[in-house]
PDB file of N, CA and C in Angstrom:
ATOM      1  N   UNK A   1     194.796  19.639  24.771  1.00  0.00           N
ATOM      2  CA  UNK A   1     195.286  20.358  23.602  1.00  0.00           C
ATOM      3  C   UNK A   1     194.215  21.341  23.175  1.00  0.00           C
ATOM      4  N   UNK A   2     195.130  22.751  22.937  1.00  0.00           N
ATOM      5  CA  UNK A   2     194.108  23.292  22.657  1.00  0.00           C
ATOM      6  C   UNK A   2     192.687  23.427  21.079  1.00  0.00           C
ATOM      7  N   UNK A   3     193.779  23.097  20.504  1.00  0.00           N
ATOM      8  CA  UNK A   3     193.486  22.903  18.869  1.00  0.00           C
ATOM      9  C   UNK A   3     193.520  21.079  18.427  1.00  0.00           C
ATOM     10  N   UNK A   4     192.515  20.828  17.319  1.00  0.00           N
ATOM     11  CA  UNK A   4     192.888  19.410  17.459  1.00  0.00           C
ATOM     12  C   UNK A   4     194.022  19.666  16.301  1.00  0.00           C
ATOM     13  N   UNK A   5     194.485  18.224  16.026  1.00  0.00           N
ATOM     14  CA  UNK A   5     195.649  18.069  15.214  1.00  0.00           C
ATOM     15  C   UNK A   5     195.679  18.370  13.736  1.00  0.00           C
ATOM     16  N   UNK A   6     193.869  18.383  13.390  1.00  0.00           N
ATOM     17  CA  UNK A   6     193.902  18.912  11.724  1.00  0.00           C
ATOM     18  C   UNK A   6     193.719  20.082  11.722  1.00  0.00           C
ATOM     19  N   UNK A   7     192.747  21.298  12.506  1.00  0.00           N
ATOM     20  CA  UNK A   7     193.311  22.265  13.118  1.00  0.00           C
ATOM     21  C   UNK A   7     194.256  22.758  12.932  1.00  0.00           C
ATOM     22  N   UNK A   8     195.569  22.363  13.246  1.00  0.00           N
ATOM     23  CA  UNK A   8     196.773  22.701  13.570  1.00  0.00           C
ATOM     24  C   UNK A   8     197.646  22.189  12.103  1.00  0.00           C
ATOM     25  N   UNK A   9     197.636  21.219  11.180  1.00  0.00           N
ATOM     26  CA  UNK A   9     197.803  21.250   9.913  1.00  0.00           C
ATOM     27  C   UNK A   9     197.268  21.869   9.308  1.00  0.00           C
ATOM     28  N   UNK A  10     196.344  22.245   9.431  1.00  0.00           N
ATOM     29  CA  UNK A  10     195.840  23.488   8.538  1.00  0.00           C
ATOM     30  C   UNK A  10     196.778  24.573   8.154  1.00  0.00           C
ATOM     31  N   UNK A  11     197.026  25.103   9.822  1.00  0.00           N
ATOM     32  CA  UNK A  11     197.993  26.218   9.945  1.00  0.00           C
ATOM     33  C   UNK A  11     198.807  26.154   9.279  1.00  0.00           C
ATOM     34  N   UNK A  12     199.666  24.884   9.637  1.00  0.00           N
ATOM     35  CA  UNK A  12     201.108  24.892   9.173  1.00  0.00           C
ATOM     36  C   UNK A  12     200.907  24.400   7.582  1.00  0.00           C
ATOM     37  N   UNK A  13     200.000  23.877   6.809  1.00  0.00           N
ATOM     38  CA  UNK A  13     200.086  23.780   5.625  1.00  0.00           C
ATOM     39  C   UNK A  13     199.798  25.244   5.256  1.00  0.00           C
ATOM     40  N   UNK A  14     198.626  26.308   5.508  1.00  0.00           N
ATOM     41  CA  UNK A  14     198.674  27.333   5.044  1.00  0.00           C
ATOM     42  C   UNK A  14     200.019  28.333   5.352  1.00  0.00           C
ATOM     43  N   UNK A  15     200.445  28.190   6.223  1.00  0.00           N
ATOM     44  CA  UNK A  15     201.792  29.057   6.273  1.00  0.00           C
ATOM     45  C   UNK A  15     202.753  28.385   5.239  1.00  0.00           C
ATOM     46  N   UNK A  16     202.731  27.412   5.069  1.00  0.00           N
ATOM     47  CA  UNK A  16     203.833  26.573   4.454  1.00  0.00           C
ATOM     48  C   UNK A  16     203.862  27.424   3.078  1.00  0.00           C
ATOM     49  N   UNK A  17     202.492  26.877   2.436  1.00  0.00           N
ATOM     50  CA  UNK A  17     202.110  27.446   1.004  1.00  0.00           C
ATOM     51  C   UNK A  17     202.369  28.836   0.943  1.00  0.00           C
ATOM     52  N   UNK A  18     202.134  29.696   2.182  1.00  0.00           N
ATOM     53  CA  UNK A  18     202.594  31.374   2.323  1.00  0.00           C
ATOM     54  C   UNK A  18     203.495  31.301   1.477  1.00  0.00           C
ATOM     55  N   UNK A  19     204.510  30.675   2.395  1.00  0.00           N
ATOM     56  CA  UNK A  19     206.216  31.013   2.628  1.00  0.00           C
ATOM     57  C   UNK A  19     206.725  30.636   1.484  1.00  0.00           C
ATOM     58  N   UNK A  20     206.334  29.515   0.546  1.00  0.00           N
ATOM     59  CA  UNK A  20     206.251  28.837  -1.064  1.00  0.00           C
ATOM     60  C   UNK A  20     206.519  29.736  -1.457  1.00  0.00           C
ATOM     61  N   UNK A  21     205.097  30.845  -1.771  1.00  0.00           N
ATOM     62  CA  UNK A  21     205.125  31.741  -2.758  1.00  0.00           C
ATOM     63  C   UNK A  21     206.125  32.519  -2.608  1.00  0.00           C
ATOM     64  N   UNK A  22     206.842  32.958  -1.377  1.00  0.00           N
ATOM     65  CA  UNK A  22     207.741  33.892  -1.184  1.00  0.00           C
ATOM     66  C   UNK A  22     209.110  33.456  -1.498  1.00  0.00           C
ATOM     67  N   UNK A  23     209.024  32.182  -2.160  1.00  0.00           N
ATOM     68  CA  UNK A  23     210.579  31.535  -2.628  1.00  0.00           C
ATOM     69  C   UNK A  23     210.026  31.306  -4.064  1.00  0.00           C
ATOM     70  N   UNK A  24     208.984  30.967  -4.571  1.00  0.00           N
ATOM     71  CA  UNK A  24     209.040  31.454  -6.077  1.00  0.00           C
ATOM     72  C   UNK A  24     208.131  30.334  -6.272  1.00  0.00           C
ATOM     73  N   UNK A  25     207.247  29.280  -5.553  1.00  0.00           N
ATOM     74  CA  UNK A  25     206.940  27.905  -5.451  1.00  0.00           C
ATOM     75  C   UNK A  25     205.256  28.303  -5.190  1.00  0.00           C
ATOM     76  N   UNK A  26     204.494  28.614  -6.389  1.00  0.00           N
ATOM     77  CA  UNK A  26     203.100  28.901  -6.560  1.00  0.00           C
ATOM     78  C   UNK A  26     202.206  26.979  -6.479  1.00  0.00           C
ATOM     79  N   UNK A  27     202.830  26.259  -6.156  1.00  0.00           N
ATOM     80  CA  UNK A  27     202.255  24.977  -6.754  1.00  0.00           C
ATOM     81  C   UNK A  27     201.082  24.513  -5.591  1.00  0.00           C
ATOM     82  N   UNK A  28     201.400  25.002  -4.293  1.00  0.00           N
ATOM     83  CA  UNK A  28     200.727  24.627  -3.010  1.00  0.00           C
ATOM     84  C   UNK A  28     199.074  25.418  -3.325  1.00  0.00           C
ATOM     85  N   UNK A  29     198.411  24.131  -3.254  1.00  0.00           N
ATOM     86  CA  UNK A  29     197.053  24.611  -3.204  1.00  0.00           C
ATOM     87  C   UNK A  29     196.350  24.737  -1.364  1.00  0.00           C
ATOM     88  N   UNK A  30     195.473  26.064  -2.042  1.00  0.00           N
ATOM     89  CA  UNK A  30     194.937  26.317  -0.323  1.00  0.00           C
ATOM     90  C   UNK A  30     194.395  24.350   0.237  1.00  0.00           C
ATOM     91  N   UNK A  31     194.405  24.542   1.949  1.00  0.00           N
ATOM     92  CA  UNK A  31     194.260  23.393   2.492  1.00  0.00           C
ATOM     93  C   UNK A  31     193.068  22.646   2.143  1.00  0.00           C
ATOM     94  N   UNK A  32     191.958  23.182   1.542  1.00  0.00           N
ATOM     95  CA  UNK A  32     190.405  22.618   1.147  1.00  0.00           C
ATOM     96  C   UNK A  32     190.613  21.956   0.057  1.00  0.00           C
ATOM     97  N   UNK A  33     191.897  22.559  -1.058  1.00  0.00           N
ATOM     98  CA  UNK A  33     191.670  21.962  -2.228  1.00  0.00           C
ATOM     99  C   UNK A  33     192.772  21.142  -2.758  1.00  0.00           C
ATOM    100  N   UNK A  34     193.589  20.931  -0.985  1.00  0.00           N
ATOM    101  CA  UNK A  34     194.601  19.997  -0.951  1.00  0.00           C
ATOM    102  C   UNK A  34     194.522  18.310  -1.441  1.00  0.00           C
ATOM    103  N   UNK A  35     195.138  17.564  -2.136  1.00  0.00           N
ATOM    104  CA  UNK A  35     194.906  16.625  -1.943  1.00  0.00           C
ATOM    105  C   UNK A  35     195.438  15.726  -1.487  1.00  0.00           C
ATOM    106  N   UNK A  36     194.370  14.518  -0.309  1.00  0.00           N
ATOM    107  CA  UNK A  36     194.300  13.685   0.771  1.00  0.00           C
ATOM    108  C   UNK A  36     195.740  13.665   1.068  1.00  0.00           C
ATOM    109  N   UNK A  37     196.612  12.803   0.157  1.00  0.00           N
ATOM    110  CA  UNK A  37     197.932  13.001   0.521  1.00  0.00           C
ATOM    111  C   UNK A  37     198.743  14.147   0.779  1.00  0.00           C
ATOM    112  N   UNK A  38     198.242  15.113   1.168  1.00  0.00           N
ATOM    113  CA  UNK A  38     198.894  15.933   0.908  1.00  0.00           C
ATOM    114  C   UNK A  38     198.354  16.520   2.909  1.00  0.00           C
ATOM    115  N   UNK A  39     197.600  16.629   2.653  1.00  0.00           N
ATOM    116  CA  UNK A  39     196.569  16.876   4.032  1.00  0.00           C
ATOM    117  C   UNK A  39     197.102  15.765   5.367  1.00  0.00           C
ATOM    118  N   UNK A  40     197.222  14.318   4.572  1.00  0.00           N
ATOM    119  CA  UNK A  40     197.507  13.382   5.477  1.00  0.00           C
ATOM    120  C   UNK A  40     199.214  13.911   6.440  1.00  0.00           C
ATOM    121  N   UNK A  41     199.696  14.458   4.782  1.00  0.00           N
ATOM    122  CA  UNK A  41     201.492  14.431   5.412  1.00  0.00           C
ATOM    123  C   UNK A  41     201.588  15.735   6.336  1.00  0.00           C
ATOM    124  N   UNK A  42     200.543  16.417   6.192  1.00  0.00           N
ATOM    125  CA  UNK A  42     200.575  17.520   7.904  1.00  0.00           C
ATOM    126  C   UNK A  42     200.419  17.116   8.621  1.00  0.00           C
ATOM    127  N   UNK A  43     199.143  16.494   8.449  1.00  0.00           N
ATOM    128  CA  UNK A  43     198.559  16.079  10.296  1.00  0.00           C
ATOM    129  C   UNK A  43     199.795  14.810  10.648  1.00  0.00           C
ATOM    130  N   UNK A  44     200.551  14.169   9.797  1.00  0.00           N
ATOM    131  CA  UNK A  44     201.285  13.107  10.734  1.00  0.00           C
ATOM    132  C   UNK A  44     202.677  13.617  11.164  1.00  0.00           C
ATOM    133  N   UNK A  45     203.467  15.327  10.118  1.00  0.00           N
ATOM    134  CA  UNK A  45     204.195  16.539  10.612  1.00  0.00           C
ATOM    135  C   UNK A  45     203.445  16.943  12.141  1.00  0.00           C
ATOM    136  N   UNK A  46     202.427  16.709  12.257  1.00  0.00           N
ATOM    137  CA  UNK A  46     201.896  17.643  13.166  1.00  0.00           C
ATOM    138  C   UNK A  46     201.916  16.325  14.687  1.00  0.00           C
ATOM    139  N   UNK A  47     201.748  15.165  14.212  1.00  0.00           N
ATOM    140  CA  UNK A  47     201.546  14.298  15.277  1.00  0.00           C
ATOM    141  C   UNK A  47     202.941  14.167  15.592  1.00  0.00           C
ATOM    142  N   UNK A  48     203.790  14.013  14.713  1.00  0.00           N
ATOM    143  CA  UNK A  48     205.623  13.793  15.162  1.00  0.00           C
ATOM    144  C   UNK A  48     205.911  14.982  16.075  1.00  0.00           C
ATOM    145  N   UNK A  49     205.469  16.029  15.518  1.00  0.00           N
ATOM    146  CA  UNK A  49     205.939  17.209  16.103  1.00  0.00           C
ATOM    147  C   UNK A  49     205.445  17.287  17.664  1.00  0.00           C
ATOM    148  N   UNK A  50     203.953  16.635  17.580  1.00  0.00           N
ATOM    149  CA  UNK A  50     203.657  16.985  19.537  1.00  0.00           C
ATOM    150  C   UNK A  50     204.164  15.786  20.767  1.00  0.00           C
ATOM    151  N   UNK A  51     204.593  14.728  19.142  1.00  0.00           N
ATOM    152  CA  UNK A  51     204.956  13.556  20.228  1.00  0.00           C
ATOM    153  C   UNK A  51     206.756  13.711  20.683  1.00  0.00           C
ATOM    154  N   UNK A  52     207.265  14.486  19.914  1.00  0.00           N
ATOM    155  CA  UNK A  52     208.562  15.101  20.139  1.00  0.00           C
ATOM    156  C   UNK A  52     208.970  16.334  20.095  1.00  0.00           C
ATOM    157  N   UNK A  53     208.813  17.119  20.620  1.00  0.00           N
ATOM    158  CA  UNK A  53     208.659  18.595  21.837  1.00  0.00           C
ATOM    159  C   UNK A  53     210.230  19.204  21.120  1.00  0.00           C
ATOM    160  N   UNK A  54     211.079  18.320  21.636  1.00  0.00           N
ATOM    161  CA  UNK A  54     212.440  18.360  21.973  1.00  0.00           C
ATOM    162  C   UNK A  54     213.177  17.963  20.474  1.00  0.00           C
ATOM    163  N   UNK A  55     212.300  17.238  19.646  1.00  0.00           N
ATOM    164  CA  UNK A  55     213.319  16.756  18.485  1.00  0.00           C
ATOM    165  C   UNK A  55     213.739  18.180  17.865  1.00  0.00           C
ATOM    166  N   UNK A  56     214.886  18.000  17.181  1.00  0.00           N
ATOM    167  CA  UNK A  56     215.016  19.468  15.864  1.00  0.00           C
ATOM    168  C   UNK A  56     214.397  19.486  14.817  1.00  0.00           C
ATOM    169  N   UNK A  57     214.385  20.374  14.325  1.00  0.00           N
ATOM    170  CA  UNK A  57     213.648  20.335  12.535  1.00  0.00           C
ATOM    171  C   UNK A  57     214.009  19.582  11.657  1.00  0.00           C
ATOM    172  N   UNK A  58     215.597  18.950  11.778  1.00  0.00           N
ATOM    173  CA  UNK A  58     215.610  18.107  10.923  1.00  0.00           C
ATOM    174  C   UNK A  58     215.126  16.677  11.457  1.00  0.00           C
ATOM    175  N   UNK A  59     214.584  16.326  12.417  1.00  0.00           N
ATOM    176  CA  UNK A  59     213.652  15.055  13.070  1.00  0.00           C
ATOM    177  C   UNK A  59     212.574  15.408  11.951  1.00  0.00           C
ATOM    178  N   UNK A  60     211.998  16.078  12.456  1.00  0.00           N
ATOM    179  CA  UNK A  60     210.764  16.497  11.710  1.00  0.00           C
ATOM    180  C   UNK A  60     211.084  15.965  10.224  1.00  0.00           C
ATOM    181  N   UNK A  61     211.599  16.442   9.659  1.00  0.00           N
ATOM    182  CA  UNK A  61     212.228  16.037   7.732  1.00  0.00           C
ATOM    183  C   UNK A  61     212.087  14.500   7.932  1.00  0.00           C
ATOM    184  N   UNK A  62     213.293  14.063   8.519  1.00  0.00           N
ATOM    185  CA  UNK A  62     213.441  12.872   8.839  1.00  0.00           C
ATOM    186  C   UNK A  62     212.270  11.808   8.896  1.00  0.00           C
ATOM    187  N   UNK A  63     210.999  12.158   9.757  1.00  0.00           N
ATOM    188  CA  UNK A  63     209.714  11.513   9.683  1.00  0.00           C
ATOM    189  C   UNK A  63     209.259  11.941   8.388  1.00  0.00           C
ATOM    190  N   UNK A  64     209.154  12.784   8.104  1.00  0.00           N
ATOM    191  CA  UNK A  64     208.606  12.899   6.844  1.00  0.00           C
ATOM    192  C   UNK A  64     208.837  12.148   5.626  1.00  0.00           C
ATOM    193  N   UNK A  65     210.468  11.930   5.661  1.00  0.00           N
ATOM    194  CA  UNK A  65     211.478  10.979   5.081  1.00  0.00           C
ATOM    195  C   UNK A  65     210.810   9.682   4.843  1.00  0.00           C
ATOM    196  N   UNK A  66     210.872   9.207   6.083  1.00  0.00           N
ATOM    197  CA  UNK A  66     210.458   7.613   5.981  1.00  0.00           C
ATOM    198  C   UNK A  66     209.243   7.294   6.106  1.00  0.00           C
ATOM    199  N   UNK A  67     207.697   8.586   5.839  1.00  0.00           N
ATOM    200  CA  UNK A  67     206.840   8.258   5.402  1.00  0.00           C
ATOM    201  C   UNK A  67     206.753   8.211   3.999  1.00  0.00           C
ATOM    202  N   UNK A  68     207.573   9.545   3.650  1.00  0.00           N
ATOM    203  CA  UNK A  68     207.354   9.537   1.966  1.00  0.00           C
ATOM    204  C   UNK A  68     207.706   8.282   1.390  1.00  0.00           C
ATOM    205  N   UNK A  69     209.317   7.352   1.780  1.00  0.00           N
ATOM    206  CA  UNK A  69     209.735   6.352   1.487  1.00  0.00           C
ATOM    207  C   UNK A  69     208.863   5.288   1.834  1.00  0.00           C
ATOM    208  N   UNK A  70     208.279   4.975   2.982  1.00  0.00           N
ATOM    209  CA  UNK A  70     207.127   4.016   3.118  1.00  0.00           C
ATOM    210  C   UNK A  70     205.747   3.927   1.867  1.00  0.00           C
ATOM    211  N   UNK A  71     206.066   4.456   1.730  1.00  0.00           N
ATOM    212  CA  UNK A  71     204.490   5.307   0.367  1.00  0.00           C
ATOM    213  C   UNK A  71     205.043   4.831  -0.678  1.00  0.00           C
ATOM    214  N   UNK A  72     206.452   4.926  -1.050  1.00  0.00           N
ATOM    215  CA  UNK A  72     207.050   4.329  -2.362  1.00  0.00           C
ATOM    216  C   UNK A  72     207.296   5.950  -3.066  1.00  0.00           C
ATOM    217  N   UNK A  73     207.675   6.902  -2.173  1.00  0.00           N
ATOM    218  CA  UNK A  73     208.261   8.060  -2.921  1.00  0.00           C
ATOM    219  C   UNK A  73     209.414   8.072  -3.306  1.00  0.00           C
ATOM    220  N   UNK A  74     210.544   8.625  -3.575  1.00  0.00           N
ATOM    221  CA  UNK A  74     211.571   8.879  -4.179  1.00  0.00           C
ATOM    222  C   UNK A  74     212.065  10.231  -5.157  1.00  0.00           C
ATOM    223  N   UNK A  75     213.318  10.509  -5.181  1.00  0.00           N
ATOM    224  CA  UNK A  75     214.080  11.705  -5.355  1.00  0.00           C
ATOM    225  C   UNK A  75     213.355  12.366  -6.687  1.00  0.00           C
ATOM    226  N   UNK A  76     212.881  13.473  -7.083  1.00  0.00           N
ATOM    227  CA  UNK A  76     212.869  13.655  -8.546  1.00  0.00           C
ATOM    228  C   UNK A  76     212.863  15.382  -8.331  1.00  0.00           C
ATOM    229  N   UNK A  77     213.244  16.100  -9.652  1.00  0.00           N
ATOM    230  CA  UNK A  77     213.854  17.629 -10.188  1.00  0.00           C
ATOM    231  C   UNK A  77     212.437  18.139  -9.322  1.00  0.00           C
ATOM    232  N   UNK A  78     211.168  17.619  -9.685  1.00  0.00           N
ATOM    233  CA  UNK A  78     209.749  18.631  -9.869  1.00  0.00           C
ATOM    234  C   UNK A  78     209.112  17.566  -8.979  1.00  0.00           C
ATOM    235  N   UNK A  79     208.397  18.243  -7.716  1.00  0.00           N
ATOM    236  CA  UNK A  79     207.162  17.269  -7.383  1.00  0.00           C
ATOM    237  C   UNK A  79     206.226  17.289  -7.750  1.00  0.00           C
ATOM    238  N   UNK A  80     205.881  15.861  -8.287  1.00  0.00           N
ATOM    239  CA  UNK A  80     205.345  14.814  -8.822  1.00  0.00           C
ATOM    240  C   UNK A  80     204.498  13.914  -8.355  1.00  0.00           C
ATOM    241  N   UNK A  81     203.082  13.964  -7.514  1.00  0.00           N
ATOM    242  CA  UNK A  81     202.550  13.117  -6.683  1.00  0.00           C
ATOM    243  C   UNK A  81     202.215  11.614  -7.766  1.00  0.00           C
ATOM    244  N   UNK A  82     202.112  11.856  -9.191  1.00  0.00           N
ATOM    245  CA  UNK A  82     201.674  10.367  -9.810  1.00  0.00           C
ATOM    246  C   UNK A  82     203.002   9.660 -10.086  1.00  0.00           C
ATOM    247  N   UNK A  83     203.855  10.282  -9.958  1.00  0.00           N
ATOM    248  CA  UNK A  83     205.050   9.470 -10.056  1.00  0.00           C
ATOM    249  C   UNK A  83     205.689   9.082  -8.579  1.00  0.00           C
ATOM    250  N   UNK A  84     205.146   9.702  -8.082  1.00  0.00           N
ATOM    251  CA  UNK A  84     205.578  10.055  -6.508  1.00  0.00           C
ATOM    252  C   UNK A  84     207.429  10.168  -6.506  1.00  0.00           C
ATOM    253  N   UNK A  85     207.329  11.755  -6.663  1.00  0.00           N
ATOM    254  CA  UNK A  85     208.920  11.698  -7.157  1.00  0.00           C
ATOM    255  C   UNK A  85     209.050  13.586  -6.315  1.00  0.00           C
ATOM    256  N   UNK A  86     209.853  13.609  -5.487  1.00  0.00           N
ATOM    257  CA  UNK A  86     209.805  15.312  -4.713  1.00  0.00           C
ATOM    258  C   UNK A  86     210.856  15.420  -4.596  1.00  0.00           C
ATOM    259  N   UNK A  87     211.184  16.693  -4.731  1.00  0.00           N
ATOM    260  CA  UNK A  87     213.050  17.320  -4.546  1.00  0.00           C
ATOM    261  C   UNK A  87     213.477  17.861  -3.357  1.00  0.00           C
ATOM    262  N   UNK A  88     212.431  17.215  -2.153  1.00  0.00           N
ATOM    263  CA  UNK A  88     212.722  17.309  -1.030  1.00  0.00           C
ATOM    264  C   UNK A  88     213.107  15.819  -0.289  1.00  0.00           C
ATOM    265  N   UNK A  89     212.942  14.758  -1.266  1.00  0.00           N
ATOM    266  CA  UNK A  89     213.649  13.514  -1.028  1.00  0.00           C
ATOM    267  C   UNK A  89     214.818  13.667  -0.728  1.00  0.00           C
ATOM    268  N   UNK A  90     215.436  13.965   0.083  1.00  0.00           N
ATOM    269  CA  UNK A  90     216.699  14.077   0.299  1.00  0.00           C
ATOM    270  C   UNK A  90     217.012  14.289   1.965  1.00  0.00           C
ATOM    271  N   UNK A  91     218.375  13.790   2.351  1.00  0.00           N
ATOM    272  CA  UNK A  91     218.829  14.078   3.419  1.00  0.00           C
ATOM    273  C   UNK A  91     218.736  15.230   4.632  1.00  0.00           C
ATOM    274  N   UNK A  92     218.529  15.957   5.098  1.00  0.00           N
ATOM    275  CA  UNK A  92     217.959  17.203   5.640  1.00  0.00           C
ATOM    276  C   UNK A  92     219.038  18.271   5.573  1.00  0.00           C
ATOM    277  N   UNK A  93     220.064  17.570   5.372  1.00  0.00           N
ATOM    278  CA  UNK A  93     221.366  18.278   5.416  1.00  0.00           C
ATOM    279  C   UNK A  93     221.605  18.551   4.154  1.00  0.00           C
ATOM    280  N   UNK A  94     221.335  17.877   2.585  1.00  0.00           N
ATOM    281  CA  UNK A  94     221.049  18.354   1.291  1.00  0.00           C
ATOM    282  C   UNK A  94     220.417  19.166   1.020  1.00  0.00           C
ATOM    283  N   UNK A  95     219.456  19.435   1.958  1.00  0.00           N
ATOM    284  CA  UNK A  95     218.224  20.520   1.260  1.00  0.00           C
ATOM    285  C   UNK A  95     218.726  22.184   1.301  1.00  0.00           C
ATOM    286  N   UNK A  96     218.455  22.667   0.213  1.00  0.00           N
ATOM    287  CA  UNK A  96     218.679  23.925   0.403  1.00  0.00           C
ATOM    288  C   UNK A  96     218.223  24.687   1.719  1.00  0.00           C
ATOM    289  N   UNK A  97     219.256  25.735   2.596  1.00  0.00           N
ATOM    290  CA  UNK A  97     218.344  26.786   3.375  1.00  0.00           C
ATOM    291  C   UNK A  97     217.007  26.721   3.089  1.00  0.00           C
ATOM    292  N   UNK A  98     216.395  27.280   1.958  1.00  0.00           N
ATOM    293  CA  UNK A  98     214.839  27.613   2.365  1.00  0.00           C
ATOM    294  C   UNK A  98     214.403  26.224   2.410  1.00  0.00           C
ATOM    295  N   UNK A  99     214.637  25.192   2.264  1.00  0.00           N
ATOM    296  CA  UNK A  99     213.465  23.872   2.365  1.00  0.00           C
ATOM    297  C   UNK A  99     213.963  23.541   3.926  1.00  0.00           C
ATOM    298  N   UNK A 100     214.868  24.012   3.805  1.00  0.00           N
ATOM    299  CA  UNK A 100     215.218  23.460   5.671  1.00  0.00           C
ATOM    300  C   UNK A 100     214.575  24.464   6.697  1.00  0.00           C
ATOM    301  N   UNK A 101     214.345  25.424   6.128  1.00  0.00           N
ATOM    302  CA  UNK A 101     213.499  26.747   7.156  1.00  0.00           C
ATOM    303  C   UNK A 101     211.556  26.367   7.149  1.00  0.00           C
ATOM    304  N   UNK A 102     211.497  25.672   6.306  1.00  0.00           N
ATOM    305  CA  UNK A 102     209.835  25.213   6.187  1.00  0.00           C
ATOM    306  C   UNK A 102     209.896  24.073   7.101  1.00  0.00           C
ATOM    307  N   UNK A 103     210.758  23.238   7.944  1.00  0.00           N
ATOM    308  CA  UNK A 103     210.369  22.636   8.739  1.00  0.00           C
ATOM    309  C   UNK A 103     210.890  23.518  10.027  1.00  0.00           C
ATOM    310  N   UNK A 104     211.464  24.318  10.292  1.00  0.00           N
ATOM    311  CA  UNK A 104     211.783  25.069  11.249  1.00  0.00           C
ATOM    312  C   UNK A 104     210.311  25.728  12.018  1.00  0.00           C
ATOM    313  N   UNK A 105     209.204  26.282  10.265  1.00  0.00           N
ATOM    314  CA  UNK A 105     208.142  27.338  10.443  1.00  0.00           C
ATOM    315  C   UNK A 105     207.470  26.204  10.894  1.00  0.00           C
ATOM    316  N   UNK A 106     207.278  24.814  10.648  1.00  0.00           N
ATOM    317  CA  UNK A 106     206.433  23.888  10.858  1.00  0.00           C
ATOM    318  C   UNK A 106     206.383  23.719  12.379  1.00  0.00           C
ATOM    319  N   UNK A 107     207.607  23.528  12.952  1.00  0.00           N
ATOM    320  CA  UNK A 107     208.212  22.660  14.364  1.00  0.00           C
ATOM    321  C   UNK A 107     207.427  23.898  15.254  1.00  0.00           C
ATOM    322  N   UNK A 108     207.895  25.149  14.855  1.00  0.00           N
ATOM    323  CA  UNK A 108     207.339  26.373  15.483  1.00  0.00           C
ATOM    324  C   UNK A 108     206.223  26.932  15.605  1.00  0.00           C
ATOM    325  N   UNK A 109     204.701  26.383  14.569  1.00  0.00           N
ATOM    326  CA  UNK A 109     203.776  26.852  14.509  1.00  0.00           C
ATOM    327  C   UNK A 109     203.282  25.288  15.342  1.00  0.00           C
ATOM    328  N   UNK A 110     203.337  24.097  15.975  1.00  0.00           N
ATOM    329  CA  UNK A 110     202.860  23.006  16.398  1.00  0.00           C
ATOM    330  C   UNK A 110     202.941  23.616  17.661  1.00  0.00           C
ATOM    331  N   UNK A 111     204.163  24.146  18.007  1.00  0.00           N
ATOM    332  CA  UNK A 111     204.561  24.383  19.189  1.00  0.00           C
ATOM    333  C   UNK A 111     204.079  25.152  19.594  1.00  0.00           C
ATOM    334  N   UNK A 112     203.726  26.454  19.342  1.00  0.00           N
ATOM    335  CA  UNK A 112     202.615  27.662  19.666  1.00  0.00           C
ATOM    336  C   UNK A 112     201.709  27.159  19.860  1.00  0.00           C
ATOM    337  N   UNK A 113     200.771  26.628  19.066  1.00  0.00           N
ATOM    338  CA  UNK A 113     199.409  25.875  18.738  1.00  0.00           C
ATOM    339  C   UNK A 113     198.707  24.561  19.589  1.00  0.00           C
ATOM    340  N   UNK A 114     199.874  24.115  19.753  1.00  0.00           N
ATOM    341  CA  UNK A 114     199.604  22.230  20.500  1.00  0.00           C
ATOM    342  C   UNK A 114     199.636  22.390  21.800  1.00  0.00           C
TER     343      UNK A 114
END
């Protein structure tokens, strides 16, 4: 591999936070002043993503899914890391277009990169 795997979350968290601002979502802090949880849920986006080549973007959600739920996250309006409550809790097929295109940019920047 050419890049290691935090490396490569980097990317895709800094593009992520890009693409935020360009939907109206200023909340993503650059990757240095990310916090742990936040850093952790790329690099394990980033490990799903090289260990499944072939899955779709909504795989990708999906892992993300049942880490957030493993953690004790759940559905809420505003994310919320002390309540652990995100409005991306949801089905992959609920999520609006743009939250479903941030795992698309994700699946696609591993794949260049890995």
């Amino acid at each position: 591999m050419s890049n290691s795997i935090e490396a490569i979350a980097k990317v895709c968290h800094e593009a992520n936070r890009a693409y935020c601002q360009t939907i109206g979502d200023n909340s993503q802090p650059v990757w240095e002043d990310a916090p742990e949880w936040q850093r952790k849920s790329a690099i394990e986006g980033v490990k799903f993503n090289i260990a499944n080549p072939d899955a779709p973007a909504s795989a990708s959600h999906d892992s993300w899914l049942a880490v957030k739920k493993a953690d004790g996250w759940k559905y809420g309006p505003v994310k919320d890391p002390e309540k652990k409550e995100h409005p991306c809790y949801l089905p992959y097929e609920q999520l609006p277009v743009e939250q479903q295109k941030k795992d698309a940019v994700f699946k696609a920047i591993v794949a260049a990169l890995a």
